[in-house]
Protein backbone atom coordinates (compact mmCIF):
# COMPACT_ATOMS: atom_id res chain seq x y z
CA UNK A 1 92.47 84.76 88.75
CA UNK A 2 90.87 87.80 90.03
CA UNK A 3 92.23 89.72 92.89
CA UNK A 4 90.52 90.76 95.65
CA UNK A 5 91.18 94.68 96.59
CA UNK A 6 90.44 96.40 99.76
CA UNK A 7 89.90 100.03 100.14
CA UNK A 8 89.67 101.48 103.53
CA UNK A 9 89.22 105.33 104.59
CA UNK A 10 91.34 105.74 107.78
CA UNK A 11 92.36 108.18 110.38
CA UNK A 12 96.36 108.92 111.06
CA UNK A 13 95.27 107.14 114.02
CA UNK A 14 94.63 104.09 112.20
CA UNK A 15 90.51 104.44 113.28
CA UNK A 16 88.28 103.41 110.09
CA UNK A 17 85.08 103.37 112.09
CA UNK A 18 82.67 105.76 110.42
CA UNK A 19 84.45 107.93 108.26
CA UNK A 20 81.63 109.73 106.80
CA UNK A 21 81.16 110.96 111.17
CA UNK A 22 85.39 111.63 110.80
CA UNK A 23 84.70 114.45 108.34
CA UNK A 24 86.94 112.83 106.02
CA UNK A 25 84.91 114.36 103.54
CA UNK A 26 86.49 117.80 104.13
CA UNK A 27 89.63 116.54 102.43
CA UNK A 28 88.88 114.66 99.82
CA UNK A 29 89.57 117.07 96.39
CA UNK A 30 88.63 116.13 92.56
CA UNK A 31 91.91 114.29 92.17
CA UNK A 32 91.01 112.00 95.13
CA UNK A 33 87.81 111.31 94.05
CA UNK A 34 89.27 110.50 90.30
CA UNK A 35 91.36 108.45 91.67
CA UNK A 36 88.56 106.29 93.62
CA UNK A 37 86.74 106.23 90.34
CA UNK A 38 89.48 105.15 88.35
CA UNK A 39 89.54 101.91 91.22
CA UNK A 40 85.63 101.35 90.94
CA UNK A 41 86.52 101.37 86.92
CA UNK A 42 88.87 98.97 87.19
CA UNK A 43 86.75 96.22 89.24
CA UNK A 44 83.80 94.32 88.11
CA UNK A 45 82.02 93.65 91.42
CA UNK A 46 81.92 94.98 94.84
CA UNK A 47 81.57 92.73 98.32
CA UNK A 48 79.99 94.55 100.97
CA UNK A 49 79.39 93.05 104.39
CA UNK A 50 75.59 94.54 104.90
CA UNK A 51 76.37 97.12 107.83
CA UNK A 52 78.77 98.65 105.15
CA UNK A 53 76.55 98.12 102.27
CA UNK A 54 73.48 99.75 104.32
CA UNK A 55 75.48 102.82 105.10
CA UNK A 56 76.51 102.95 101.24
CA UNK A 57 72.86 102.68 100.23
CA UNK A 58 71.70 105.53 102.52
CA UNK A 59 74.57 107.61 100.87
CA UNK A 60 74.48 106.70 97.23
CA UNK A 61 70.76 105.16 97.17
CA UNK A 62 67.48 106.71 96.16
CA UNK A 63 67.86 110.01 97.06
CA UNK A 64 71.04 110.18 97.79
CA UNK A 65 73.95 112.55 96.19
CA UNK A 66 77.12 111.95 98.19
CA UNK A 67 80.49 111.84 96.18
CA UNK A 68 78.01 112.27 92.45
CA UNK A 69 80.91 111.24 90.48
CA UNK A 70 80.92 108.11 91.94
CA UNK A 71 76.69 107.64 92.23
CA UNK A 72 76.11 106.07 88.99
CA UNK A 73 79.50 103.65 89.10
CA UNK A 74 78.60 102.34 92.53
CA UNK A 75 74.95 101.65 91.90
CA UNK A 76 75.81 99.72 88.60
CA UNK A 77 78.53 97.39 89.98
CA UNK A 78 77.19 94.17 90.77
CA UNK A 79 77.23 93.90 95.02
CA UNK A 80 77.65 90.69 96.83
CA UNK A 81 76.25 91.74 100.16
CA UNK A 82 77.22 88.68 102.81
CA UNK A 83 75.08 89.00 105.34
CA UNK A 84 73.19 85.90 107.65
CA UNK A 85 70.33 88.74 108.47
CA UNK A 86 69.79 90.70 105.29
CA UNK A 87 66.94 88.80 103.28
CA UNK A 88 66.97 91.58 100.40
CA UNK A 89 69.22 94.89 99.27
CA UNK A 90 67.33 98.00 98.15
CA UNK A 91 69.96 99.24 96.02
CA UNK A 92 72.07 98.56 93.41
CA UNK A 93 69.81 94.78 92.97
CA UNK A 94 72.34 93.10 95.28
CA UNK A 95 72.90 89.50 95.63
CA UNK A 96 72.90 88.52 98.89
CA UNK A 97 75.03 85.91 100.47
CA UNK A 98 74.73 83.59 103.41
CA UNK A 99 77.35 80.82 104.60
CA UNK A 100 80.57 80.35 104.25
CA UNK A 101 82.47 83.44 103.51
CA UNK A 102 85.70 82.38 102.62
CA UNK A 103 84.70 79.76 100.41
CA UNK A 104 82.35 81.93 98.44
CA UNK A 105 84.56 84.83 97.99
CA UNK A 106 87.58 82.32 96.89
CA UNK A 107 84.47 80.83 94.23
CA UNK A 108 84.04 83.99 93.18
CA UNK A 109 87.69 84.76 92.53
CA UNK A 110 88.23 81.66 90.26
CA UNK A 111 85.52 82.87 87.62
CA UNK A 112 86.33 84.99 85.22
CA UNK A 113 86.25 88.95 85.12
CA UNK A 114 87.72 91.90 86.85
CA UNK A 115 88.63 91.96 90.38
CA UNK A 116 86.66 92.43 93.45
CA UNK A 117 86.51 95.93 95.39
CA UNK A 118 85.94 95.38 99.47
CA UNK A 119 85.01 98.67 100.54
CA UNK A 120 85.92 99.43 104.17
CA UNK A 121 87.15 97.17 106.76
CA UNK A 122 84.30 95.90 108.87
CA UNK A 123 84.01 92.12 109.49
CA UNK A 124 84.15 91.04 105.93
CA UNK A 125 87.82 92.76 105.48
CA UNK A 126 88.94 91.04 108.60
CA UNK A 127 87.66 87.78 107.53
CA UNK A 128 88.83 87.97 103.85
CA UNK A 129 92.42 89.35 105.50
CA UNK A 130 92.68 85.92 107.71
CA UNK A 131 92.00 83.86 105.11
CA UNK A 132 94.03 85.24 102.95
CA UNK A 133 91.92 86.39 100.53
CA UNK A 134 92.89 90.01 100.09
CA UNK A 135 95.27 90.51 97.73
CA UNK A 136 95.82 94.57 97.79
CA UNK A 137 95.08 96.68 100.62
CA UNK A 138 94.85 100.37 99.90
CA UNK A 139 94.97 102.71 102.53
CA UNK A 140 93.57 106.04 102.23
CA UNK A 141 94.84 107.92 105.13
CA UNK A 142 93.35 111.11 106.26
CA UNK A 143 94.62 113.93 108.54
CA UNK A 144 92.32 113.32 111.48
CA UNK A 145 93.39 112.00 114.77
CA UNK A 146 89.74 110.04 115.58
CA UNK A 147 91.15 109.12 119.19
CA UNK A 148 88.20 106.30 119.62
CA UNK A 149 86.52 104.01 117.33
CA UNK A 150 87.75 100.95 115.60
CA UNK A 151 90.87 100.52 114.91
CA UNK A 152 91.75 99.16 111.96
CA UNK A 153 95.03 97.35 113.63
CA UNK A 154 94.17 94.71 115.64
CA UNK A 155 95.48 92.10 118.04
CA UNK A 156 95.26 88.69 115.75
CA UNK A 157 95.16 90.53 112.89
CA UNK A 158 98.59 89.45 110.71
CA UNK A 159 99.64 89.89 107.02
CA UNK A 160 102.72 90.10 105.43
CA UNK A 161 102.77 93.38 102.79
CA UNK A 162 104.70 94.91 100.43
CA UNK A 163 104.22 98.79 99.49
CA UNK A 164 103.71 98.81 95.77
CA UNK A 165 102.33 102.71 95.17
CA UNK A 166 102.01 105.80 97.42
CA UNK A 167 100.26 108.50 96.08
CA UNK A 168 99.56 112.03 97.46
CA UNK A 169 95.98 114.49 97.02
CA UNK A 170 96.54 117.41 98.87
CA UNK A 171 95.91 116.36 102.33
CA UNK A 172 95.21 112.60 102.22
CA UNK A 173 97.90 109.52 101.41
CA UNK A 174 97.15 106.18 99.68
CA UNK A 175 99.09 103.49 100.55
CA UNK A 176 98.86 100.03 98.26
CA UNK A 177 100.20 96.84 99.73
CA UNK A 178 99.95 93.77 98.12
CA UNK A 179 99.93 90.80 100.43
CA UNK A 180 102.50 88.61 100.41
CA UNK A 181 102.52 84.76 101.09
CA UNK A 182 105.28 84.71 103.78
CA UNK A 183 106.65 81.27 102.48
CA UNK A 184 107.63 83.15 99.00
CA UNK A 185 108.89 86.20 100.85
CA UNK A 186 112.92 86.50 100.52
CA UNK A 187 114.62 85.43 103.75
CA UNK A 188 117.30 88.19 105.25
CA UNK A 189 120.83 86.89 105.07
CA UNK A 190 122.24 86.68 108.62
């Protein structure tokens, strides 16, 4: 089965509103942006809720030459854009999806291929998290202290995780968690 990976650019603040606005940018050196490619390598598709895949398009679209190492890999992954308002994607010949999230993206996991890339944690991430859909979480954490915007640790918001790599590029740390069915998880001897 494929697995469904999330990748989220975050403050030390836990704030992954708008990183782009963050200056996250600023930080990110060659073996950071390797590394990302290496990820994008690895997965066959990419799920974008459509605020997220709008704000891609503008950076990695016609015109656009944010991050070129990563330009040509983005724009030839298949997207699933999920979106109820979105009737068509200008970039990267999306598909778009309306409906039922969670039973799409758990479709989509039971065919064949690589796994599935969620980037950023907008409603899509926080739907696929509740359902139980994500299977690895990676956390890029930058050194910014955002202050405001959205937190990416919210009230409701649960999941059971277990740290399976840390890695370290100059000034920014990845995190990967898998998620863990809690049932499964060892119990602590009283």
């Amino acid at each position: 089965m494929r697995k469904v990976i999330e990748y989220v650019l975050i403050s030390a603040d836990g704030v992954f509103e708008d990183p782009v606005g963050m200056g996250v940018g600023r930080y990110q050196n060659e073996a950071y942006l390797r590394d990302g490619l290496g990820l994008l390598m690895a997965c066959d598709a990419i799920l974008f809720g459509r605020r997220t895949y709008e704000a891609f398009a503008e950076l990695y679209g016609a015109g656009g030459a944010h991050k070129p190492m990563w330009a040509g890999r983005l724009t030839a992954m298949p997207k699933y854009v999920f979106s109820s308002t979105l009737r068509q994607g200008d970039w990267g010949d999306p598909t778009v999806v309306r409906g039922d999230v969670v039973a799409e993206v758990a479709r989509l996991k039971q065919q064949d291929g690589g796994n599935l890339l969620v980037m950023g944690h907008g409603l899509l991430g926080e739907t696929l998290l509740r359902a139980g859909l994500l299977d690895v979480l990676d956390l890029a954490v930058h050194p910014v202290l955002a202050g405001t915007g959205k937190q990416f640790f919210r009230p409701g918001q649960h999941a059971d995780l277990s740290l399976t790599a840390v890695k370290t590029f100059s000034e920014i740390v990845k995190l990967t968690y898998e998620t863990t069915d809690p049932a499964r998880r060892p119990h602590d001897s009283p």
